[in-house]
N, C-alpha and C. Protein backbone atom coordinates (compact mmCIF):
# COMPACT_ATOMS: atom_id res chain seq x y z
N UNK A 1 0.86 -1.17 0.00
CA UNK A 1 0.00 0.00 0.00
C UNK A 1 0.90 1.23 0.00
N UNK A 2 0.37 2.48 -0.64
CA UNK A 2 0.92 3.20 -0.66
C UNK A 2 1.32 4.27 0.32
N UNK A 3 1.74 5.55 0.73
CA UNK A 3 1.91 5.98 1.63
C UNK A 3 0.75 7.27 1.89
N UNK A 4 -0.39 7.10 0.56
CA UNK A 4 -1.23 8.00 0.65
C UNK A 4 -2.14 7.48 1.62
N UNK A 5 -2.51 5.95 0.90
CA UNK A 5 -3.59 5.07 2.07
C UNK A 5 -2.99 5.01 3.20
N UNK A 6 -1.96 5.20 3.33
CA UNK A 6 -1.31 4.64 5.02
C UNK A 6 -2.01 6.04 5.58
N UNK A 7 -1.97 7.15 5.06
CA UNK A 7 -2.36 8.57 5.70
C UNK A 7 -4.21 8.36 5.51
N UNK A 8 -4.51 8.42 5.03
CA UNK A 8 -6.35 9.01 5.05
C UNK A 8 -6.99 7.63 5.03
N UNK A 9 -6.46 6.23 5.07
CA UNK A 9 -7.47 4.81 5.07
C UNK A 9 -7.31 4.24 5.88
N UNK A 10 -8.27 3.37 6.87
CA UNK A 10 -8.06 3.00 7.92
C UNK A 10 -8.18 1.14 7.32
N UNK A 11 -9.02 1.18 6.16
CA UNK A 11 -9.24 -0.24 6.03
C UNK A 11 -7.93 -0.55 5.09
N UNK A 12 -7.21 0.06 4.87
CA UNK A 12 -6.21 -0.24 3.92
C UNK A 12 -5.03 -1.11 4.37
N UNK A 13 -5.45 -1.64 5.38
CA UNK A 13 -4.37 -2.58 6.29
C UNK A 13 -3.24 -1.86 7.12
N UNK A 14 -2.75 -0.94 6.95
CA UNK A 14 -1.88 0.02 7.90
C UNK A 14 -2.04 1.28 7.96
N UNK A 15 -1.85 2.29 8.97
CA UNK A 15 -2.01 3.47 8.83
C UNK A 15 -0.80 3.66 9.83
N UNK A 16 -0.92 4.82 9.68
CA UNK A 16 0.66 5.55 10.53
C UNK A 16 0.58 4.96 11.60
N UNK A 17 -1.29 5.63 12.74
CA UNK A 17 -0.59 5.37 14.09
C UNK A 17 -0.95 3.75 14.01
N UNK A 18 -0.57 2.72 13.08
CA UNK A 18 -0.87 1.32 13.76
C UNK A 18 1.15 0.91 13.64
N UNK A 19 1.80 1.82 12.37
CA UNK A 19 2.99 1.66 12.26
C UNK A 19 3.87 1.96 13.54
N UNK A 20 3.02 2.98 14.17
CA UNK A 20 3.69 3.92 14.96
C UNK A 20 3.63 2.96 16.53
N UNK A 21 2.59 2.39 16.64
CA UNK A 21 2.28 1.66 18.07
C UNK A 21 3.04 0.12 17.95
N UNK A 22 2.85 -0.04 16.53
CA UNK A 22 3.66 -1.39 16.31
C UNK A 22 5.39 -1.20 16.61
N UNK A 23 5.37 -0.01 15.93
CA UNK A 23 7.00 0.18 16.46
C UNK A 23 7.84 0.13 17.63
N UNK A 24 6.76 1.06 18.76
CA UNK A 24 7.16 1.55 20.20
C UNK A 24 6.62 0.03 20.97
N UNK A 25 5.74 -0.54 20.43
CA UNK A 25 5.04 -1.59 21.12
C UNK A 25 5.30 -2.98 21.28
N UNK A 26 5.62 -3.16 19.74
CA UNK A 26 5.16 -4.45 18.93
C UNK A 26 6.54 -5.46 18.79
N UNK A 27 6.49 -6.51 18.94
CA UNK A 27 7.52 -7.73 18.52
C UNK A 27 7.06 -8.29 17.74
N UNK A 28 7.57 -8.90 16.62
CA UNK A 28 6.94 -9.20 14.90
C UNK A 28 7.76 -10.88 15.46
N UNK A 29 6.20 -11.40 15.36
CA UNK A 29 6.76 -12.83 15.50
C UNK A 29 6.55 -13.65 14.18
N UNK A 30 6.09 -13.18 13.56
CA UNK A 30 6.30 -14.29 11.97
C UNK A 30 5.05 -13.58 11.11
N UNK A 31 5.39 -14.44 10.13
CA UNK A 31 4.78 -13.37 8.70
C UNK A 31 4.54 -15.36 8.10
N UNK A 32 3.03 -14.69 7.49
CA UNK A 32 2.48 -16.61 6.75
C UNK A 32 2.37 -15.71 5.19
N UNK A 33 2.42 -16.81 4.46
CA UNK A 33 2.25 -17.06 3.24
C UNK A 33 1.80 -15.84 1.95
N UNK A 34 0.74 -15.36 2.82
CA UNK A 34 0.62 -14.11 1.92
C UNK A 34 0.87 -12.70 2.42
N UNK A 35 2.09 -12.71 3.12
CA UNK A 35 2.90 -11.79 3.48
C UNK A 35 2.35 -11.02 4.76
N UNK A 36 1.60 -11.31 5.57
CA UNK A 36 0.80 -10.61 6.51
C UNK A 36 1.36 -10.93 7.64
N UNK A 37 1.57 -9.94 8.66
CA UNK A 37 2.98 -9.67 9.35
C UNK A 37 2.11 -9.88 11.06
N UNK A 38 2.22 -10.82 11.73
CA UNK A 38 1.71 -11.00 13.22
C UNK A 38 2.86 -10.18 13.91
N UNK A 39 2.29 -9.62 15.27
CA UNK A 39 2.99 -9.09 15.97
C UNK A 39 2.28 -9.60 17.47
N UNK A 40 3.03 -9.20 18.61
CA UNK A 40 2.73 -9.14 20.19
C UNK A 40 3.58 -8.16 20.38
N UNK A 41 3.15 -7.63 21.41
CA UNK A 41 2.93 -6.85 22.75
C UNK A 41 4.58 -7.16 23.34
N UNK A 42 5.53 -6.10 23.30
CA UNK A 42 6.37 -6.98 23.74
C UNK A 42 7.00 -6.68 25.44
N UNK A 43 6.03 -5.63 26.18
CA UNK A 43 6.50 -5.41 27.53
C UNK A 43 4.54 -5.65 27.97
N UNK A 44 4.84 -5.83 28.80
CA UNK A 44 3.27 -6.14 29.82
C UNK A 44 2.67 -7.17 29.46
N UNK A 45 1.23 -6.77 29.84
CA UNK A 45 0.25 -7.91 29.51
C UNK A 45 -0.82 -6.28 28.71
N UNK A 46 -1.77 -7.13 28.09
CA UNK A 46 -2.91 -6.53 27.56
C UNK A 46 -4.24 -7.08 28.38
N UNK A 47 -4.99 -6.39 28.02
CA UNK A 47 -6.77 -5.81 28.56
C UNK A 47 -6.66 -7.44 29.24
N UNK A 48 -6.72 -8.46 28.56
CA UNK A 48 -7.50 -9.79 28.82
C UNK A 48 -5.90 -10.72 30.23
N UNK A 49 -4.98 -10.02 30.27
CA UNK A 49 -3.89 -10.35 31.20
C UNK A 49 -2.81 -11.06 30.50
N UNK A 50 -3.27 -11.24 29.24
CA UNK A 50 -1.94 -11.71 28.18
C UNK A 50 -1.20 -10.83 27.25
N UNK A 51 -0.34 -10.63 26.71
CA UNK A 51 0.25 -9.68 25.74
C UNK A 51 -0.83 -9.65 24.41
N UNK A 52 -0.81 -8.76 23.92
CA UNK A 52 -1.73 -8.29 22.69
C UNK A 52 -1.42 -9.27 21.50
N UNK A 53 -2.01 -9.20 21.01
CA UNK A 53 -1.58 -9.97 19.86
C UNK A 53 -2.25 -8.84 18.71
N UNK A 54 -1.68 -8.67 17.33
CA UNK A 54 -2.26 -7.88 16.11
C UNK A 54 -1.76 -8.90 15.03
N UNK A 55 -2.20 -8.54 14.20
CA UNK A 55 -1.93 -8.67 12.24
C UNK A 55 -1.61 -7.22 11.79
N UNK A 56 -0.79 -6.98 10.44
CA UNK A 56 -1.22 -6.16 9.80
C UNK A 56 -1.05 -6.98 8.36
N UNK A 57 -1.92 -6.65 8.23
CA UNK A 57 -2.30 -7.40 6.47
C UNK A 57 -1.19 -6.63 5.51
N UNK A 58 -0.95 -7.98 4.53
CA UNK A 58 0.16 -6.98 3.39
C UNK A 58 -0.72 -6.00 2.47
N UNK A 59 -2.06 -6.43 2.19
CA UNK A 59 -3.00 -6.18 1.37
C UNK A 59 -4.27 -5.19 1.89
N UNK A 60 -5.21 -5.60 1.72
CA UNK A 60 -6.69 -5.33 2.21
C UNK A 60 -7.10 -6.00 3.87
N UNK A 61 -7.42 -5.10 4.80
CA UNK A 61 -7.91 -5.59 6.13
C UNK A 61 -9.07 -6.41 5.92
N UNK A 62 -8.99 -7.93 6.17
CA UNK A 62 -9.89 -8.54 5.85
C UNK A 62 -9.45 -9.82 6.36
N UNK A 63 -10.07 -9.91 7.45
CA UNK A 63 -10.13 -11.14 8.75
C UNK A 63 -9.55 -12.59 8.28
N UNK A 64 -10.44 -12.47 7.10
CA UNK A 64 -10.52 -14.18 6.70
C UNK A 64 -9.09 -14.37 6.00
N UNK A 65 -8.32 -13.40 5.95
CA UNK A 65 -7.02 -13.48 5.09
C UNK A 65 -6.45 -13.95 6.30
N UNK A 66 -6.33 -14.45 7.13
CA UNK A 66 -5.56 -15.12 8.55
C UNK A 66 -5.87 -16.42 8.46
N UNK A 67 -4.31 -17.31 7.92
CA UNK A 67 -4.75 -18.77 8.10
C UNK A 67 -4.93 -19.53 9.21
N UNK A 68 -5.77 -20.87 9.10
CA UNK A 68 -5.97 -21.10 10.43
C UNK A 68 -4.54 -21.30 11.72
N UNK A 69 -3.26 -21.93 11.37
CA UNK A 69 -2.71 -21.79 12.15
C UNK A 69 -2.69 -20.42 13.06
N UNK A 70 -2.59 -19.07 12.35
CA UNK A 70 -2.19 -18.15 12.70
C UNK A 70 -3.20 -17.74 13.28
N UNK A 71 -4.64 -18.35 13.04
CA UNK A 71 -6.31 -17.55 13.73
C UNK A 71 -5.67 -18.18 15.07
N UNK A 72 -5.63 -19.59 15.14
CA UNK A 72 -5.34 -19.99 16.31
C UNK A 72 -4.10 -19.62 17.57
N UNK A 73 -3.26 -19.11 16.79
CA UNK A 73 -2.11 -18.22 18.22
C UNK A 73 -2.98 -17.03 17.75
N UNK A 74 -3.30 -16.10 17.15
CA UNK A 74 -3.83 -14.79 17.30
C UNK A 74 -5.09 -14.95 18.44
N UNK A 75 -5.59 -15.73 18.77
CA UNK A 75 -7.18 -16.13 19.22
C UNK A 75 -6.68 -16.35 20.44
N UNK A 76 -5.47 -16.78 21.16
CA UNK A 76 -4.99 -17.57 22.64
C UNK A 76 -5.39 -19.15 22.34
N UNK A 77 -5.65 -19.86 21.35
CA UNK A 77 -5.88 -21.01 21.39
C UNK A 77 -4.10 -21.73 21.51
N UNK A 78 -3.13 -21.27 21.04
CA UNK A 78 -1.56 -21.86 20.89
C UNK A 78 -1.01 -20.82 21.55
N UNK A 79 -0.28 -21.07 22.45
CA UNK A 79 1.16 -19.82 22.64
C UNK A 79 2.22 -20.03 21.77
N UNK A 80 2.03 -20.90 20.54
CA UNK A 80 3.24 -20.96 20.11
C UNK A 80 2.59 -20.70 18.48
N UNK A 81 3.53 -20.07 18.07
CA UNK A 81 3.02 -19.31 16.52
C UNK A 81 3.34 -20.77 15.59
N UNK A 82 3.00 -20.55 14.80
CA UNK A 82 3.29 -21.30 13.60
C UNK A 82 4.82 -21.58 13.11
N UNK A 83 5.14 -20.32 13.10
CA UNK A 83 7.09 -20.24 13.01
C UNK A 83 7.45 -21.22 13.54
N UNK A 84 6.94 -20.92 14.81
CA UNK A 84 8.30 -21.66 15.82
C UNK A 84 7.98 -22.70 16.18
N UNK A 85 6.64 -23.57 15.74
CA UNK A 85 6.26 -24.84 15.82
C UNK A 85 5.67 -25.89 14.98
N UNK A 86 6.84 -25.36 13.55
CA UNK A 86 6.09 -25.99 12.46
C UNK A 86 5.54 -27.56 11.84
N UNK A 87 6.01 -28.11 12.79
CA UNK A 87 6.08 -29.64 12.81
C UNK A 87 4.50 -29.61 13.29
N UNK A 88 3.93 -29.23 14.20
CA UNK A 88 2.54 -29.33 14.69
C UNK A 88 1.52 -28.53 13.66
N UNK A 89 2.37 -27.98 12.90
CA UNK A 89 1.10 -27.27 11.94
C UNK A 89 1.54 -27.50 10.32
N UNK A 90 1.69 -28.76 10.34
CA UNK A 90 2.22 -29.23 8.76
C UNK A 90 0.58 -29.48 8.60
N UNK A 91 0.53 -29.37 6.88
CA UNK A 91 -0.98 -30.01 6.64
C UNK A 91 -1.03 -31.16 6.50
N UNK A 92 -2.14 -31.96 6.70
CA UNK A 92 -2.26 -33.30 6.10
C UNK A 92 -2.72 -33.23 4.78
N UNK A 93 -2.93 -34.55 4.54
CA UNK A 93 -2.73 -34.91 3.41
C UNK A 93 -4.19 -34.45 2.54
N UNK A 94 -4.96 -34.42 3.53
CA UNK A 94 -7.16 -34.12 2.95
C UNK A 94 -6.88 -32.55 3.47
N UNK A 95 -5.92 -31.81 4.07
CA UNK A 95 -6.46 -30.42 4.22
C UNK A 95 -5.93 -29.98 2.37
N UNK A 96 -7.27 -28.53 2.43
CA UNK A 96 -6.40 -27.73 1.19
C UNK A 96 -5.92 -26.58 1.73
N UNK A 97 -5.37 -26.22 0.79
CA UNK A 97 -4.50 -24.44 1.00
C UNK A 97 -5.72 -23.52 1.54
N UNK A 98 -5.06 -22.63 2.48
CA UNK A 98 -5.92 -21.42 2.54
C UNK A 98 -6.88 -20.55 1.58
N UNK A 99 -7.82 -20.58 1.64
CA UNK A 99 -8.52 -19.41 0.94
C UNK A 99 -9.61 -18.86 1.58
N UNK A 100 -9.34 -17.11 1.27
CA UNK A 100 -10.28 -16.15 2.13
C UNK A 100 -11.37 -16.57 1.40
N UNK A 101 -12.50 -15.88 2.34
CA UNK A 101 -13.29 -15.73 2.30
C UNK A 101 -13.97 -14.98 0.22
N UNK A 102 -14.88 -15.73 0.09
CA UNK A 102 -15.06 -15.33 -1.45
C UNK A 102 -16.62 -15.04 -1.34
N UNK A 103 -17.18 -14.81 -0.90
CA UNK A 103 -18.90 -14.64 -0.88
C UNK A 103 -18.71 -13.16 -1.67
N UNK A 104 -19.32 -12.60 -2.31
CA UNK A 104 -19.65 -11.47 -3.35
C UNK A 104 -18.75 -11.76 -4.43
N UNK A 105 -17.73 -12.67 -4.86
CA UNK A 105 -17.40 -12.69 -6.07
C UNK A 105 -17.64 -13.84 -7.24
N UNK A 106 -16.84 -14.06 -8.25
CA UNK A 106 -17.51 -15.20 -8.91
C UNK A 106 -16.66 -16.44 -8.54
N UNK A 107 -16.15 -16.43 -7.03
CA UNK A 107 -15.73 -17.90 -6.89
C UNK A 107 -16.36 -18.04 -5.49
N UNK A 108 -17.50 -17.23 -5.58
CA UNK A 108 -18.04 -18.29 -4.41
C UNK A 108 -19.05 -19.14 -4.63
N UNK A 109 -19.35 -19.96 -3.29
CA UNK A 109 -19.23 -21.03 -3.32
C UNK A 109 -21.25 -21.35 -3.66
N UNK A 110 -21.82 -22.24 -4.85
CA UNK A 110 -22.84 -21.83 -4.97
C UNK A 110 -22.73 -22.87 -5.24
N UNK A 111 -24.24 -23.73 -4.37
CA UNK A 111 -24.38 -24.82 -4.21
C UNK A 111 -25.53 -25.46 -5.40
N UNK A 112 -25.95 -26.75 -5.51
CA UNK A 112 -27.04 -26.68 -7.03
C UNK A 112 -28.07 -26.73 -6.01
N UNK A 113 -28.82 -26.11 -7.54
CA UNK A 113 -29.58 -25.74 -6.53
C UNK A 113 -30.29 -23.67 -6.52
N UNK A 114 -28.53 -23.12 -6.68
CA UNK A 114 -28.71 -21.82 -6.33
C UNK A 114 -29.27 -20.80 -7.65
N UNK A 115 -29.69 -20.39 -7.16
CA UNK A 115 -30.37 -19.09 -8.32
C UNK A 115 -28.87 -18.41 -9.10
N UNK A 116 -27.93 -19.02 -8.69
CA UNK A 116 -26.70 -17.97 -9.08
C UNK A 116 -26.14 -19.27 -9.85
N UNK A 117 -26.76 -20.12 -9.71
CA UNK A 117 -25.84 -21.03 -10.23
C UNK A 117 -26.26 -22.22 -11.46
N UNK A 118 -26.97 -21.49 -12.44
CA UNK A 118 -27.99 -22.13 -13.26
C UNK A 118 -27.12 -23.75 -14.24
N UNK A 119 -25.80 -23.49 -14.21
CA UNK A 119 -24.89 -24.83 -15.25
C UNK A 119 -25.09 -25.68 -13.97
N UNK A 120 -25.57 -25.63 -12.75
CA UNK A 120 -25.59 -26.76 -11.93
C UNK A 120 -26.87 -27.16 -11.90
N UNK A 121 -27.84 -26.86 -12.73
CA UNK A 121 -29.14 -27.24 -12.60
C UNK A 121 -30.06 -26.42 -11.71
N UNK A 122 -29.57 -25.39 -11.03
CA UNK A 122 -30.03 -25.06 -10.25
C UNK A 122 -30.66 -23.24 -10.98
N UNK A 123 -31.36 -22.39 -10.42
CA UNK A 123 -31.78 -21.53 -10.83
C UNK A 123 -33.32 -21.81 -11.01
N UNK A 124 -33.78 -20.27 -12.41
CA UNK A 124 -34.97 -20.42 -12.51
C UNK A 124 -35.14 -20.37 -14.11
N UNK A 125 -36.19 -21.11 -14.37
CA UNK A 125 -36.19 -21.15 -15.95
C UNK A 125 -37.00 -20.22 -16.52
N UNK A 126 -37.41 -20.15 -18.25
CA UNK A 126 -38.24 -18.90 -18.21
C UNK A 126 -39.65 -19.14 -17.64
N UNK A 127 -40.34 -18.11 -17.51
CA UNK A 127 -41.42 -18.20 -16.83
C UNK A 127 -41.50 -18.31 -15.09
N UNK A 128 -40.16 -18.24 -14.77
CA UNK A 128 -40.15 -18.34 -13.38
C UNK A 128 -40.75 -19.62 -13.04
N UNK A 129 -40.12 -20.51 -13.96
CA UNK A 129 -40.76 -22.06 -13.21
C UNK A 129 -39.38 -22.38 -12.39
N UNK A 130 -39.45 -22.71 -11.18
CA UNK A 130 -38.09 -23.72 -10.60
C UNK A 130 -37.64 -24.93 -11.46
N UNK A 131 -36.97 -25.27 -11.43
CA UNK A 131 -36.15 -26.53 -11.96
C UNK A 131 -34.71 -26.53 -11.30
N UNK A 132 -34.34 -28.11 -11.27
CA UNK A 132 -33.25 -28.96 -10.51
C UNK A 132 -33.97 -29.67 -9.54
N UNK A 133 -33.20 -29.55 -8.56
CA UNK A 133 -33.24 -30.22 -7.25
C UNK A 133 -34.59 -29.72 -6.29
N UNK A 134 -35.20 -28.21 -6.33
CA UNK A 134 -35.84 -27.66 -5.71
C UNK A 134 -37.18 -27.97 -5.56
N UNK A 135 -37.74 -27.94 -5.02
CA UNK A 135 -39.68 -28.70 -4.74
C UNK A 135 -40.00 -27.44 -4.06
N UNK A 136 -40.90 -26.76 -4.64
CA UNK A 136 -41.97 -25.97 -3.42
C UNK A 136 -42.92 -26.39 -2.65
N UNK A 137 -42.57 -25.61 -1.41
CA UNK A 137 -43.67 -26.78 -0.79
C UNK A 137 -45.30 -26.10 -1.10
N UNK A 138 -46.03 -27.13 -1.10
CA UNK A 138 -47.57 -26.72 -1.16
C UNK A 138 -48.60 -27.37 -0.32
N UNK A 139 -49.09 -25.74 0.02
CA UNK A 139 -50.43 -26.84 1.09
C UNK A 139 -51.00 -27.42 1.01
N UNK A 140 -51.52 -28.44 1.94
CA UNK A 140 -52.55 -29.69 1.39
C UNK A 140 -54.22 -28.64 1.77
């Protein structure tokens, strides 16, 4: 991001004062895959009696861009990040790769069935008749 969004955007993943608190504040304990930078708290404890934990996204502020290892030390579920305990957070063999969240674009996930999704059988035909999988129900 540039240094205009860092000044006037708050959703733009960094702004000065998050650079500025991360600096005086922050210990950068590891960075995952799509470059998004975890930090802690590196003197005290925070609000809940543990050190803080943050993200700053390389990209767009947007939650679901946090893979699960990293939801899980960001959350207090691990004290131990992903970095430094990578043997416990290898994937198996049935997990897939991370991917955010996709609902409003054209890779989400549309089941048959869906009005959005008519090559699966699903949708409405002309005349607004249903067809696929769908039954309306009707009163007896």
């Amino acid at each position: 991001m540039g240094i205009f969004s860092e000044i006037f955007s708050w959703w733009g993943g960094n702004t000065w004062s998050n650079r500025i608190y991360t600096g005086l504040r922050g210990r950068q304990v590891g960075t995952d895959d799509m470059g998004n930078c975890y930090y802690e708290q590196s003197k005290g404890v925070g609000p809940v009696g543990k050190p803080r934990r943050w993200v700053i996204y390389k990209d767009l502020a947007e939650a679901s861009f946090i893979p699960p290892g990293w939801h899980g030390w960001m959350h207090y579920t691990t004290d131990v990040p992903p970095t430094d305990d990578a043997a416990s957070h290898q994937a198996h063999s049935w997990e897939q790769p991370h991917r955010p969240n996709m609902t409003g674009t054209s890779q989400a996930y549309r089941p048959a069935g869906s009005v959005l999704a008519p090559e699966q059988g699903g949708g409405k035909a002309p005349g607004n008749q249903n067809v696929g999988d769908y039954q309306s129900w009707k009163p007896d």
